[in-house]
C-alpha atoms as a PDB file:
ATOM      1  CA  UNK A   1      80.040 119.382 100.742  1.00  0.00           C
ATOM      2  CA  UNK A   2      78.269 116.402 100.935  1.00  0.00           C
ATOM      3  CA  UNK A   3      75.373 115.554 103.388  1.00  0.00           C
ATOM      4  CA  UNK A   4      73.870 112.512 104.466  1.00  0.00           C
ATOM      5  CA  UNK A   5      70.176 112.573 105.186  1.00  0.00           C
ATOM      6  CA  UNK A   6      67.416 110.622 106.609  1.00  0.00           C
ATOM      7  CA  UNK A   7      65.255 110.624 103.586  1.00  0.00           C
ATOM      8  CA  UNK A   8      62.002 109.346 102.737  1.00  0.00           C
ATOM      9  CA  UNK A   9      61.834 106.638  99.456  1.00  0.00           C
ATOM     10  CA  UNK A  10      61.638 108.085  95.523  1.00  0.00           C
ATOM     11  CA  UNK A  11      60.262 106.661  93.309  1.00  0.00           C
ATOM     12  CA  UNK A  12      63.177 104.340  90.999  1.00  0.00           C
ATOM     13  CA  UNK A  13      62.416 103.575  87.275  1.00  0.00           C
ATOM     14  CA  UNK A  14      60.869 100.250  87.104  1.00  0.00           C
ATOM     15  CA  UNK A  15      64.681  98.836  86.579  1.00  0.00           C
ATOM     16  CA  UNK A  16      66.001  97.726  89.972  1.00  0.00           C
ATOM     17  CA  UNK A  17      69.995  98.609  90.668  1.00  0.00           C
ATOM     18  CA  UNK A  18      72.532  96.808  89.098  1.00  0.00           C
ATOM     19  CA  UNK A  19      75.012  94.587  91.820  1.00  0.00           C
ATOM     20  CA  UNK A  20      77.601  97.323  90.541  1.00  0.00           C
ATOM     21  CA  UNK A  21      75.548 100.376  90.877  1.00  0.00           C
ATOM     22  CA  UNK A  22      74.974  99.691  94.134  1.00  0.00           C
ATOM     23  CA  UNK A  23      77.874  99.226  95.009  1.00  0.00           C
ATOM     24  CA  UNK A  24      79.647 102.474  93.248  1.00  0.00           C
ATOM     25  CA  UNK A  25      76.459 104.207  95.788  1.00  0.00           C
ATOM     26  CA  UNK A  26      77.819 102.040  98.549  1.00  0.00           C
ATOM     27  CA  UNK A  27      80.967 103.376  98.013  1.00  0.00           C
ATOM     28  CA  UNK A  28      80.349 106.941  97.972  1.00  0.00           C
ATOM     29  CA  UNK A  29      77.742 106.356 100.943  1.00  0.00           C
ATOM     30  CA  UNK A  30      80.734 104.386 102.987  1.00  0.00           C
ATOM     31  CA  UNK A  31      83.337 106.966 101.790  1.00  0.00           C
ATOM     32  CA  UNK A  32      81.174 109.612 103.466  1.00  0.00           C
ATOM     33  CA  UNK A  33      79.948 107.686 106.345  1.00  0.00           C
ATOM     34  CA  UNK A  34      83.100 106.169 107.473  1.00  0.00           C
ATOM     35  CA  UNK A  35      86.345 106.085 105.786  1.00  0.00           C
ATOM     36  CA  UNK A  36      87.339 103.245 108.484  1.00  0.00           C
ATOM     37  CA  UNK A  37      85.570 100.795 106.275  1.00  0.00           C
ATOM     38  CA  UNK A  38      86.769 101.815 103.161  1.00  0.00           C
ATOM     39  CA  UNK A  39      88.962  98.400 103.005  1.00  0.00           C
ATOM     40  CA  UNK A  40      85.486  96.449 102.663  1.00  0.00           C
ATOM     41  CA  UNK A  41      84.819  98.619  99.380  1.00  0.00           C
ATOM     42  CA  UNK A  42      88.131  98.097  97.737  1.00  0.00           C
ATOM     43  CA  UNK A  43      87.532  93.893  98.501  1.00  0.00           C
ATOM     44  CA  UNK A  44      84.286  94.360  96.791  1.00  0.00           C
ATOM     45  CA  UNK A  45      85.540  95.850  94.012  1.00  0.00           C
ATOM     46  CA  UNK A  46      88.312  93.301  93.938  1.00  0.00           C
ATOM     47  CA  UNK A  47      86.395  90.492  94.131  1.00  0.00           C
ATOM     48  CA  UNK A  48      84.075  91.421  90.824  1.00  0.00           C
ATOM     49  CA  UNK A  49      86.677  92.963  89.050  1.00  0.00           C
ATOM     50  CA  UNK A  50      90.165  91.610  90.060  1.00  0.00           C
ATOM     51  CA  UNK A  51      92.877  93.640  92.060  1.00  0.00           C
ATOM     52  CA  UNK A  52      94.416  95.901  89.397  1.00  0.00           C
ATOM     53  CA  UNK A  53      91.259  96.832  88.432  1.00  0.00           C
ATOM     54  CA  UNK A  54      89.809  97.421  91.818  1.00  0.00           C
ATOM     55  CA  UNK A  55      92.626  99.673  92.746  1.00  0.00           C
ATOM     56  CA  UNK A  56      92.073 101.696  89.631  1.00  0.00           C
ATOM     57  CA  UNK A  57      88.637 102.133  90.791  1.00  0.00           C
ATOM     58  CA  UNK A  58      88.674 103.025  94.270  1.00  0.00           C
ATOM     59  CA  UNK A  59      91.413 105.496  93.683  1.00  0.00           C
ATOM     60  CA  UNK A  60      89.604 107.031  91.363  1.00  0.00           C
ATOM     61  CA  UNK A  61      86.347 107.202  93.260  1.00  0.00           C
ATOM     62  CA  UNK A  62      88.460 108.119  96.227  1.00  0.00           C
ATOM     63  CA  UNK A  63      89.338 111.343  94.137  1.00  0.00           C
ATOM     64  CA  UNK A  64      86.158 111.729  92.704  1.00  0.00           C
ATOM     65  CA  UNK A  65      84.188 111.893  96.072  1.00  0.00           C
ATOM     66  CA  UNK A  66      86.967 114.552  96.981  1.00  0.00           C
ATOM     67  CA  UNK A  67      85.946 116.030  94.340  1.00  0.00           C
ATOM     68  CA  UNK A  68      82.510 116.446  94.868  1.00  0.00           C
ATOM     69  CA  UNK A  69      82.831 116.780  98.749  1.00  0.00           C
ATOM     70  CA  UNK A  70      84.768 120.142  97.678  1.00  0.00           C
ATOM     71  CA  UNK A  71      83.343 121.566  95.180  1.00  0.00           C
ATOM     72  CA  UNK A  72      80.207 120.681  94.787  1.00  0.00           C
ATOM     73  CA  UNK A  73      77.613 123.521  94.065  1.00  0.00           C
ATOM     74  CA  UNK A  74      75.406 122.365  96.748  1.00  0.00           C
ATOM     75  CA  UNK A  75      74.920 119.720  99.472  1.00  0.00           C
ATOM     76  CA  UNK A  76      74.521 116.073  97.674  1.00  0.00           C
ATOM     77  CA  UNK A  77      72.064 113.891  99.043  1.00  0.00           C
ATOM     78  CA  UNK A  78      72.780 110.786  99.996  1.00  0.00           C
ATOM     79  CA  UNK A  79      71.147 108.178 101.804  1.00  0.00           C
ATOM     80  CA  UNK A  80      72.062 105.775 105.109  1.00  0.00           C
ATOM     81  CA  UNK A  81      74.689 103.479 104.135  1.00  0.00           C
ATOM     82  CA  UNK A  82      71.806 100.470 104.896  1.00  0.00           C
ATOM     83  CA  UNK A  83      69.302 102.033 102.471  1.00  0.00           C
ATOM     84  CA  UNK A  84      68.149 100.518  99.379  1.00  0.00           C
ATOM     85  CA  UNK A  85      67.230 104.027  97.921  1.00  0.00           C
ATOM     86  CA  UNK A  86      69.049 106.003  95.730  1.00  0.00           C
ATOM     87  CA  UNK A  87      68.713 109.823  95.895  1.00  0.00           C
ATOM     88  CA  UNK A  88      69.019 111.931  93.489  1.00  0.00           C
ATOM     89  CA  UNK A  89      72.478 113.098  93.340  1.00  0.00           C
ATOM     90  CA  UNK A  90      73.339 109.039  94.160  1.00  0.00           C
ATOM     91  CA  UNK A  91      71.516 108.991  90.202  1.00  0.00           C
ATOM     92  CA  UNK A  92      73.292 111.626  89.121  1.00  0.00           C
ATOM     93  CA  UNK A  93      76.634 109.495  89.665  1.00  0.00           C
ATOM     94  CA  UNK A  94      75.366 107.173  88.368  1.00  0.00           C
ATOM     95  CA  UNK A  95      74.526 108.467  85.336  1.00  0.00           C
ATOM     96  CA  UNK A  96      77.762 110.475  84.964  1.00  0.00           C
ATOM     97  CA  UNK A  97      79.434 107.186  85.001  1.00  0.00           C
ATOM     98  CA  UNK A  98      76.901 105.386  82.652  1.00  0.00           C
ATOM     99  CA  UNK A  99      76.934 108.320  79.740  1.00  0.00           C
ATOM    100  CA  UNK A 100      80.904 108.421  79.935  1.00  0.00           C
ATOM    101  CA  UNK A 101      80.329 104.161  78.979  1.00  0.00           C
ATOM    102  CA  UNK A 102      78.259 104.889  76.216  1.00  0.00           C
ATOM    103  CA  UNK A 103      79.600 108.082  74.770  1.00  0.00           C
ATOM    104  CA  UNK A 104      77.597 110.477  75.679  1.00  0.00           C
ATOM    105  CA  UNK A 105      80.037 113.129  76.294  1.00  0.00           C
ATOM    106  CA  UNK A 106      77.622 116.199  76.055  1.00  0.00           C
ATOM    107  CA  UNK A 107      75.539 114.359  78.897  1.00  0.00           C
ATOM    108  CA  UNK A 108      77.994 114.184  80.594  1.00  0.00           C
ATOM    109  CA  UNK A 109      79.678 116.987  80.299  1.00  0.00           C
ATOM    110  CA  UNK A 110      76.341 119.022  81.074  1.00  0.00           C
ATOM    111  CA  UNK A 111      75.900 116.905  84.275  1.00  0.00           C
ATOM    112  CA  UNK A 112      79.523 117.270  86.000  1.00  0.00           C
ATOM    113  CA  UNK A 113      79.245 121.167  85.398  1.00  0.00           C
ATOM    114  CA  UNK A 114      75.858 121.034  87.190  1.00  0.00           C
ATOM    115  CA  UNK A 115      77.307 118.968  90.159  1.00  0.00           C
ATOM    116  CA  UNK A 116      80.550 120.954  90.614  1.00  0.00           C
ATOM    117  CA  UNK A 117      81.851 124.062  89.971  1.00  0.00           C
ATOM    118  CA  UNK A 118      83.279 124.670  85.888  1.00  0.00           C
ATOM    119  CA  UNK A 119      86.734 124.814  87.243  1.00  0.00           C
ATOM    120  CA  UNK A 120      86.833 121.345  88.751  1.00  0.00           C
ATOM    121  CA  UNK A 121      84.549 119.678  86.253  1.00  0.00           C
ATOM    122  CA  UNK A 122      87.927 117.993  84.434  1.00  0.00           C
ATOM    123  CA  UNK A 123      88.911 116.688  87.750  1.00  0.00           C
ATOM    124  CA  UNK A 124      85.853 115.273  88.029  1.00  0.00           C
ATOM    125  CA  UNK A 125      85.649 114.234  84.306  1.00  0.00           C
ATOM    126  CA  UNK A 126      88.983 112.253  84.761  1.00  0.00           C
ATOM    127  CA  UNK A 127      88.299 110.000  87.766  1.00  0.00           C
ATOM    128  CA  UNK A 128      85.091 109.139  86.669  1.00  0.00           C
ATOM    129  CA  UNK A 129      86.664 108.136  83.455  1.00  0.00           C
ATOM    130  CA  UNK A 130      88.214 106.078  85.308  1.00  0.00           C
ATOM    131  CA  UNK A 131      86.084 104.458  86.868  1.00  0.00           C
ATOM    132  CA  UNK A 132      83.944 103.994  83.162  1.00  0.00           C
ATOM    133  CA  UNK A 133      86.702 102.701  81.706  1.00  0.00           C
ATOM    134  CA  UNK A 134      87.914 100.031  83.699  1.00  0.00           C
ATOM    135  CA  UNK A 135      83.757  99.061  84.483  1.00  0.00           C
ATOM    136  CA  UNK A 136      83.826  98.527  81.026  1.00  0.00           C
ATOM    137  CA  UNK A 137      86.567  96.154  80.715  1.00  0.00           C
ATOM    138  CA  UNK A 138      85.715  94.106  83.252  1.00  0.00           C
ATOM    139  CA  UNK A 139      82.389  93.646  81.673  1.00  0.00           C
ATOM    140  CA  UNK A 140      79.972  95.795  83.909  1.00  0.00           C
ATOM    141  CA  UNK A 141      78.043  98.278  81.581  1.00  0.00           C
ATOM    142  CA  UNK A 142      75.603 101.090  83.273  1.00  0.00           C
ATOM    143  CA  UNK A 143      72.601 102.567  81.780  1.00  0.00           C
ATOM    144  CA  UNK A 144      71.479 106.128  82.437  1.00  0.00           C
ATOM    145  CA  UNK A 145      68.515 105.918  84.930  1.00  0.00           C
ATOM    146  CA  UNK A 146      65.346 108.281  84.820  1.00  0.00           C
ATOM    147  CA  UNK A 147      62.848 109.233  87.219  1.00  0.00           C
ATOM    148  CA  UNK A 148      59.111 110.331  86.924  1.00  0.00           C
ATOM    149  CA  UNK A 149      58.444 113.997  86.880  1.00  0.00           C
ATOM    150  CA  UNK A 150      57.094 114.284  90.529  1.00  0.00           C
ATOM    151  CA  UNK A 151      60.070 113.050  92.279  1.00  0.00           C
ATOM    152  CA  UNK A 152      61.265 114.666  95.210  1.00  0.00           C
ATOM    153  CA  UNK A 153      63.282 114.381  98.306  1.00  0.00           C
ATOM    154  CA  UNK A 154      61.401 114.319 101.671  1.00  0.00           C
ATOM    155  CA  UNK A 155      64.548 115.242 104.031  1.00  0.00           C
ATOM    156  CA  UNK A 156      63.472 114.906 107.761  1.00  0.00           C
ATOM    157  CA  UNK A 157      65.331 114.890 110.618  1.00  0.00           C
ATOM    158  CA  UNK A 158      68.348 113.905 111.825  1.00  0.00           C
ATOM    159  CA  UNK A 159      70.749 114.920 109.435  1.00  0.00           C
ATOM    160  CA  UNK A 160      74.631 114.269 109.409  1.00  0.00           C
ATOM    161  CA  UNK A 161      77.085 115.988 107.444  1.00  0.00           C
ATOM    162  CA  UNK A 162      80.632 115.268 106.117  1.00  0.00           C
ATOM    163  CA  UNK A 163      82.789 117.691 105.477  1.00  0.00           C
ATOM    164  CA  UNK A 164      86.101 116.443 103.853  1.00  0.00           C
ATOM    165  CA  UNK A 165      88.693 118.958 104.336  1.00  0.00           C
END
């Protein structure tokens, strides 16, 4: 299940998002938020990466947000589509996607079968290999982010919530 939330800011490691990290949180925010606009993703992807590549991509994410809007062990956090905030679960992605880059399969491994459930950790695993892979070879390499100690998320109200069924 995954919920959007009106959330107040955390606190971001002093490196600001890449172009391409936010737009993988774009596109889970947008894929959430309203599949309507989806298109807009997929021409995003194709313009920085090319259309065979893009397609790769956004199927993959399409099956990775499934994914996680399933089976996730709890509600992910994610901000408004307009914020420039990442949450923590929006991180989490993140860094799932970075480690598989760099080959940090334990990290990786560790994280997916903390976001979903054991039993749909390879689905996970595969899209988001994916998604690292063809990053790669189009030349866009992520780095795992961190946050300080005292980070926490401030959820007030209204909330919305997705379910994808």
């Amino acid at each position: 299940m995954i919920e959007m939330s009106w959330s107040m800011p955390l606190p971001e490691s002093s490196r600001q998002p890449t172009y391409v990290e936010r737009l993988l949180v774009h596109a889970l925010r947008q894929w959430v938020a309203d599949r309507s606009r989806w298109s807009g993703v997929v021409l995003e992807f194709n313009r920085i990466c090319g259309p065979h590549a893009a397609t790769q991509i956004c199927e993959a994410l399409d099956s990775a947000f499934e994914t996680l809007g399933r089976h996730a062990r709890w509600r992910v956090r994610l901000h408004r589509p307009v914020c420039c905030r990442i949450s923590h679960d929006e991180t989490c992605l993140l860094n799932l996607i970075a480690a598989r880059q760099n080959g940090a399969d334990g990290h990786a491994h560790a994280l997916m079968r903390w976001m979903v459930k054991s039993a749909f950790a390879a689905e996970l695993e595969r899209d988001l290999d994916i998604v690292a892979g063809v990053l790669l070879e189009a030349g866009y390499t992520l780095e795992v982010r961190t946050r300080t100690a005292n980070a926490e998320t401030i959820t007030m109200t209204p909330q919305l919530r997705s379910v994808r069924e």
